[in-house]
Protein backbone atom coordinates (compact mmCIF):
# COMPACT_ATOMS: atom_id res chain seq x y z
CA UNK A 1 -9.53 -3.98 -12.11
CA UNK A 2 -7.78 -0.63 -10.94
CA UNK A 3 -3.82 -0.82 -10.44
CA UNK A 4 -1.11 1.07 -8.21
CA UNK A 5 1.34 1.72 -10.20
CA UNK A 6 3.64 3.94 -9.02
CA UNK A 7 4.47 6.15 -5.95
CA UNK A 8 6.20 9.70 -5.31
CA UNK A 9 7.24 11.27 -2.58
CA UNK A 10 7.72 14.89 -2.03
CA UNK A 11 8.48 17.43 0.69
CA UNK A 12 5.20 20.14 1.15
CA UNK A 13 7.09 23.40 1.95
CA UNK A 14 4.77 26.21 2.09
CA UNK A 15 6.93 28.90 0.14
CA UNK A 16 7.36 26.39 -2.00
CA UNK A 17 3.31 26.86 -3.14
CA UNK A 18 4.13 31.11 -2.82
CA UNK A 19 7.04 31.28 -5.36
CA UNK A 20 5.29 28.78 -7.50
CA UNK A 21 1.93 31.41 -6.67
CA UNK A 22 4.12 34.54 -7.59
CA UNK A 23 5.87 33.44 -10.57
CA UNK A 24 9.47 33.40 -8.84
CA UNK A 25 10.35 29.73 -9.88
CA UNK A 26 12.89 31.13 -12.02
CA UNK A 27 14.54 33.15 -9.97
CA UNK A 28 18.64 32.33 -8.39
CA UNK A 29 17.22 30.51 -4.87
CA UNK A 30 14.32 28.89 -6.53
CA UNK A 31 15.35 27.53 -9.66
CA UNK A 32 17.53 24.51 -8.04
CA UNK A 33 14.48 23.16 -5.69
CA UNK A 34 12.17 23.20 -9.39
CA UNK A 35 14.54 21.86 -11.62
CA UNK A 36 14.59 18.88 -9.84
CA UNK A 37 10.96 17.94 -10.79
CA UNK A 38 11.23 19.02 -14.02
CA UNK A 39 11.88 14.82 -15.07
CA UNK A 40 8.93 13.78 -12.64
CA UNK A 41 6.17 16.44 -14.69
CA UNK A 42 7.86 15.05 -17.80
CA UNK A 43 7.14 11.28 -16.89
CA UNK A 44 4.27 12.46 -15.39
CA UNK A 45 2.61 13.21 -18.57
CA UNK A 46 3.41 9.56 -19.99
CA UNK A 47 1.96 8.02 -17.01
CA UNK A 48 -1.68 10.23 -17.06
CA UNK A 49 -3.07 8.62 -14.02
CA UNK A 50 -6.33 8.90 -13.49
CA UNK A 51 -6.51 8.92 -9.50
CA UNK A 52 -3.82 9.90 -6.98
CA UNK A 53 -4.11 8.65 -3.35
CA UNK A 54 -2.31 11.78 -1.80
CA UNK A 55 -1.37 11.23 1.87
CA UNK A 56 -0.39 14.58 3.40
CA UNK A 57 -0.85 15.96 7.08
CA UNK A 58 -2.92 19.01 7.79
CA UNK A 59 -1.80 22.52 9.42
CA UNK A 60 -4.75 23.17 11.29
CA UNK A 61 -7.04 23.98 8.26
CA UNK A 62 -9.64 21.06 8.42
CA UNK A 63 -8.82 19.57 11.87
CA UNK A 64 -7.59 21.26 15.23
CA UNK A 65 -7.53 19.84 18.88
CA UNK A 66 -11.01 19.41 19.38
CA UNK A 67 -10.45 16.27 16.67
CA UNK A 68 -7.70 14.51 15.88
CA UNK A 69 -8.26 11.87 14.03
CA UNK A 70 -5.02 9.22 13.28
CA UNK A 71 -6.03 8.46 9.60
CA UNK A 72 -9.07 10.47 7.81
CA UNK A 73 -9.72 9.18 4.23
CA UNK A 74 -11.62 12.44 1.85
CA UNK A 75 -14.58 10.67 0.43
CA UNK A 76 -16.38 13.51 -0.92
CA UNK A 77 -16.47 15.08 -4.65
CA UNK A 78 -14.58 17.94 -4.32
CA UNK A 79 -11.91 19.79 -1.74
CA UNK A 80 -11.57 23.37 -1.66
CA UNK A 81 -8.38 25.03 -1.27
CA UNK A 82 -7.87 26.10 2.53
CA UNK A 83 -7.52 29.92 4.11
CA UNK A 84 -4.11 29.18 6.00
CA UNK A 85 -4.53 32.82 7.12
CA UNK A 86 -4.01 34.89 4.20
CA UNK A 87 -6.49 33.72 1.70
CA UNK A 88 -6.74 30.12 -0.63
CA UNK A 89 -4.16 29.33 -2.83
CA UNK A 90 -4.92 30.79 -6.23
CA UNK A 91 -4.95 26.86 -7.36
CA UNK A 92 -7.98 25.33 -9.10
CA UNK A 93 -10.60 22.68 -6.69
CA UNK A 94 -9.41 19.04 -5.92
CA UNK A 95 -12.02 17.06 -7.51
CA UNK A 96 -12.25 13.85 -5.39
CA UNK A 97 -13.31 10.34 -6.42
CA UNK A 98 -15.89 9.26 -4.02
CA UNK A 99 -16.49 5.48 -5.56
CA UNK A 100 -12.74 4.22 -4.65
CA UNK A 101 -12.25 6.62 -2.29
CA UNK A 102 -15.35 4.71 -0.25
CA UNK A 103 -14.27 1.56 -1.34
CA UNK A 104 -10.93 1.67 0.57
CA UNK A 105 -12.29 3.13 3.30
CA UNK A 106 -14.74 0.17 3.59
CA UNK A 107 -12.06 -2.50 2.55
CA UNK A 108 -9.68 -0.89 5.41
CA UNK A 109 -11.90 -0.79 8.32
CA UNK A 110 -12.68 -4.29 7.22
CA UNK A 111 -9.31 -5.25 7.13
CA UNK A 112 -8.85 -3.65 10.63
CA UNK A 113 -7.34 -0.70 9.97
CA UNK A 114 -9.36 2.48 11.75
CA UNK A 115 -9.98 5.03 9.41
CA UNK A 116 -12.14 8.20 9.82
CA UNK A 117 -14.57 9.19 6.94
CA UNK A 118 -14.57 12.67 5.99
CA UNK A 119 -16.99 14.01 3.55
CA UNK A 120 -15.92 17.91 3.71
CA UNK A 121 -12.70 18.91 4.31
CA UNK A 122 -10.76 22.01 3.17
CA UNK A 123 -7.07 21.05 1.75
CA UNK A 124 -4.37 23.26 2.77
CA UNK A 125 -1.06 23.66 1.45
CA UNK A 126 0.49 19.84 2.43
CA UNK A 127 -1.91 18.60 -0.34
CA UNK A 128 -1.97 21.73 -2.95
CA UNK A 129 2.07 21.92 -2.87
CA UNK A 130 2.70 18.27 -4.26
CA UNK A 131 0.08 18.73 -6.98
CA UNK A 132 1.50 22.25 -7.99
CA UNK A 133 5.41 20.58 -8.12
CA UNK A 134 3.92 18.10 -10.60
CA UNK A 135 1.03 19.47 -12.26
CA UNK A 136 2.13 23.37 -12.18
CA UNK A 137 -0.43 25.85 -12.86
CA UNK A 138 -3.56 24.07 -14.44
CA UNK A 139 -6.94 25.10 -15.19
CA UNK A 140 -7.96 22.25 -13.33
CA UNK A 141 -5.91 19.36 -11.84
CA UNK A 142 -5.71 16.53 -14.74
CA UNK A 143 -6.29 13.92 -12.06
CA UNK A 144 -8.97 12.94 -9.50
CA UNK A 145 -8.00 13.31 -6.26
CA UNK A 146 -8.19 11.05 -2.45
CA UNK A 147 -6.92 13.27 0.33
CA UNK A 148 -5.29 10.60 2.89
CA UNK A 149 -4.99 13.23 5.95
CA UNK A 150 -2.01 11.55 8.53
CA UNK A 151 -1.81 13.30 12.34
CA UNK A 152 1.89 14.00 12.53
CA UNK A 153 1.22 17.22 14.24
CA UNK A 154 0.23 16.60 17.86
CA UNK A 155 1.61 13.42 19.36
CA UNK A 156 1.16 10.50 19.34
CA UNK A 157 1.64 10.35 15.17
CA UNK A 158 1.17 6.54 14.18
CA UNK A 159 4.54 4.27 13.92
CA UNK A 160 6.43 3.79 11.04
CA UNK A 161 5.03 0.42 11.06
CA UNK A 162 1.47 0.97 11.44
CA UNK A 163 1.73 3.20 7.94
CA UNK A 164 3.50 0.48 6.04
CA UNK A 165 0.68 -1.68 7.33
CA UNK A 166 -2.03 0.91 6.29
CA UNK A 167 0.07 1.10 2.88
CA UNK A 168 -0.39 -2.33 2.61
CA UNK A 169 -4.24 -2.43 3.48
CA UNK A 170 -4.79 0.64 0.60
CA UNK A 171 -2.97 -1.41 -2.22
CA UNK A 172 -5.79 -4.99 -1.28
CA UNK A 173 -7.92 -2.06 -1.56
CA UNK A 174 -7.12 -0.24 -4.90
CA UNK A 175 -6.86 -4.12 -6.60
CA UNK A 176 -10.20 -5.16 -5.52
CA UNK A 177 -12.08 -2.25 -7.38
CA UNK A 178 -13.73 -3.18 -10.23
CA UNK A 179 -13.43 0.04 -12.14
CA UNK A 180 -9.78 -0.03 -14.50
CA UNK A 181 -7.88 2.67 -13.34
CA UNK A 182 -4.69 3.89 -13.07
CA UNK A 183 -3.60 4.93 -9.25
CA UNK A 184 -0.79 6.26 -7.93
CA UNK A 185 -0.31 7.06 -4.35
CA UNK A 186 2.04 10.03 -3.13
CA UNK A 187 3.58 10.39 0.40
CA UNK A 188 4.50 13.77 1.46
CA UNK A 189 5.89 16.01 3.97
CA UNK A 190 9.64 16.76 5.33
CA UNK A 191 12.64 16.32 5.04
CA UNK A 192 13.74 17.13 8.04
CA UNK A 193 13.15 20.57 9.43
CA UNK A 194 12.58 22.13 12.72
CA UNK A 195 10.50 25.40 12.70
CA UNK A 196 10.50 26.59 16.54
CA UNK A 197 13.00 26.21 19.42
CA UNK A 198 16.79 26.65 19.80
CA UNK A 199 17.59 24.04 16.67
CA UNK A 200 14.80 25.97 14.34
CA UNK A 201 16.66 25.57 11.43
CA UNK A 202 17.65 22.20 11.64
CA UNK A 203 18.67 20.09 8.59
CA UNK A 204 20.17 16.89 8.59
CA UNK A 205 21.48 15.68 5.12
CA UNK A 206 22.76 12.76 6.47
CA UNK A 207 19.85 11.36 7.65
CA UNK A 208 17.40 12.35 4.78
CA UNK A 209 19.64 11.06 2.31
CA UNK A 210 19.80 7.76 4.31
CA UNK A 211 15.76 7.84 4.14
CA UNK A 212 15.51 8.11 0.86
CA UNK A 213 18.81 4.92 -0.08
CA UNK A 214 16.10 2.93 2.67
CA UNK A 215 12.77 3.43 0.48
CA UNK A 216 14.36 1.22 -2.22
CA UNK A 217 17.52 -0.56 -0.26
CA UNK A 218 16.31 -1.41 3.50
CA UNK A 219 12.69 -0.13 4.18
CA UNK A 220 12.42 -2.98 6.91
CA UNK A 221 14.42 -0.46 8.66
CA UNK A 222 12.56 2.64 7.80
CA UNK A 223 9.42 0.18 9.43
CA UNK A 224 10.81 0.73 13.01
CA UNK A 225 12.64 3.68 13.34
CA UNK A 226 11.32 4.94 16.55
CA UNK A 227 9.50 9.12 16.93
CA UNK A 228 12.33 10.00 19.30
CA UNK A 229 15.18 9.10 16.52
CA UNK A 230 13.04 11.23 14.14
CA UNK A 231 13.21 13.58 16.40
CA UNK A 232 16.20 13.81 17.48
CA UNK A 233 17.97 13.41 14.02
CA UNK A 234 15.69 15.65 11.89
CA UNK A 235 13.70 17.73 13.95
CA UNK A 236 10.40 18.43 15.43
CA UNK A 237 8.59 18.47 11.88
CA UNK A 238 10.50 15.39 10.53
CA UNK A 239 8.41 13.12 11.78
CA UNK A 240 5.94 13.81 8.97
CA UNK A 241 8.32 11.43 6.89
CA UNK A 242 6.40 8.74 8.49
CA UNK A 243 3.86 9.60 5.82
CA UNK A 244 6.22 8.14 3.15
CA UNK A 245 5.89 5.11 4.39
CA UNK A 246 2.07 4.56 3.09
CA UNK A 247 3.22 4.90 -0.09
CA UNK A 248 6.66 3.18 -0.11
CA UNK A 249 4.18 -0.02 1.64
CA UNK A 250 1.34 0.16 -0.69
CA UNK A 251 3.83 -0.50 -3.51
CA UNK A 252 5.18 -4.15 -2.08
CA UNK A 253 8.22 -5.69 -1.77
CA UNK A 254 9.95 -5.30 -4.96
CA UNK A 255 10.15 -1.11 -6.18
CA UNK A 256 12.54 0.05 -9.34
CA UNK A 257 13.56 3.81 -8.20
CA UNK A 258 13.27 5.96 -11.05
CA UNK A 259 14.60 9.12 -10.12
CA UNK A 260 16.03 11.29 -6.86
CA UNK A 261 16.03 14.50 -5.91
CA UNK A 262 17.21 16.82 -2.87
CA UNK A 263 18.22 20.00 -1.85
CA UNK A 264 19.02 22.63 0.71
CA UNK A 265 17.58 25.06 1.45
CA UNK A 266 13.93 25.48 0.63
CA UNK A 267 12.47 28.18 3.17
CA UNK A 268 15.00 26.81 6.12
CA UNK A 269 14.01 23.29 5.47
CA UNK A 270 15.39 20.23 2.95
CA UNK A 271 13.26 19.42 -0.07
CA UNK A 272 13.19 16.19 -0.97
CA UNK A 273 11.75 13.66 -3.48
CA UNK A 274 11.62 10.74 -4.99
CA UNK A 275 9.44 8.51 -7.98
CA UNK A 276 9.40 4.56 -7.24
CA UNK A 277 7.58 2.31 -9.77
CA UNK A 278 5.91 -0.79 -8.33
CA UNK A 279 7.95 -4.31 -10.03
């Protein structure tokens, strides 16, 4: 039978993909934000898991207001890169895995959870940025890949809760396929971050670094923190930490945190991450 393993969690920043793009990882303002992943790509390669659920919110790339759909679940093959505007990613294709991929979607409408189907759908930078931190420049990505698309852009996003709950669905999922594989599931998206407005600019340390002590010490909390308290603590755009949440609730009650890292700035917003492993 397949297994979840493990989770991670990572912020998405878009200049994170360009320095990674235009070799300036190295470089004085960069280096800090990379070397903390430097353990995770390490690990990474001990773990060799052969699917990632990757739950990420798209920037108007695949969806825009004409559909909006809550939860939309990639079933096909392959994902291209997106044009965000000026051009795909220089990053290799997401190859998919269309036989779990359909699976959960089947075992989560069945276990009431509404989930849109979506058999072509570019991938923009929320889903390409995670893979880069951990997989860094490949030939092609060394995992298969099921693009978990979240609406935290235009509101109403789903509730803390309802994520957990959707977490919870995906791992009843992932242990009823037959096939043994090893899954992971990533959250992504924030910290907190406001692009537009007079707080653009907007970090709150306090409050991501509470977040991330939660995932392991208190998620019942993280559960029911309302939108306007993510709003009001961490911005406009930190709402997309409800995304986390999948993950952190697909891994169950008991998690061992394996390793931590954040830091400010990244591009005006807070970078930060984390690796759980399921008990």
């Amino acid at each position: 039978m397949a297994k979840l393993t493990a989770g991670i969690a990572t912020s998405h920043v878009p200049a994170i993909g360009a320095a990674i793009d235009l070799g300036k990882t190295e470089e004085d303002y960069w280096k800090p934000v990379f070397d903390g992943y430097r353990w995770t790509r390490e690990w990474q390669k001990e773990q060799a898991p052969d699917v990632v659920i990757l739950v990420f919110n798209d920037h108007a790339s695949a969806f825009d207001m004409n559909i909006i759909p809550t939860f939309a679940i990639g079933c096909a093959e392959e994902f291209q890169p997106a044009d965000e505007g000026w051009g795909p990613r220089p990053v290799p294709k997401v190859e998919g895995h269309p036989d779990l991929a359909w699976h959960i979607a089947q075992s989560c409408i069945l276990d009431e959870m509404d989930m849109t189907i979506i058999n072509q759908m570019d991938v923009d930078h929320g889903l390409t940025v995670p893979l880069s931190l951990i997989y860094d420049q490949p030939k092609a990505w060394p995992v298969k890949v099921i693009p978990l698309a979240v609406n935290v852009v235009t509101y109403p996003p789903p509730t803390g809760n309802r994520c957990w709950v959707l977490g919870e669905a995906i791992a009843r999922a992932v242990e009823s396929f037959p096939e043994d594989l090893n899954v992971q599931i990533w959250g992504t998206g924030g910290m907190s971050h406001q692009l537009q407005g007079p707080r653009a600019g907007l970090i709150n340390a306090e409050f991501d670094q509470a977040f991330l002590d939660d995932l392991t010490a208190d998620p019942e909390r993280l559960r029911y923190l309302a939108h306007k308290e993510y709003l009001v603590e961490s911005g406009s755009e930190g709402i997309e930490m409800v995304m986390w949440l999948i993950m952190r609730g697909a891994l169950g009650k008991n998690v061992r945190e394996l390793h931590r890292h954040y830091h400010v700035p990244a591009s005006n917003t807070a970078v930060g991450h984390i690796v759980l492993e399921k008990e």
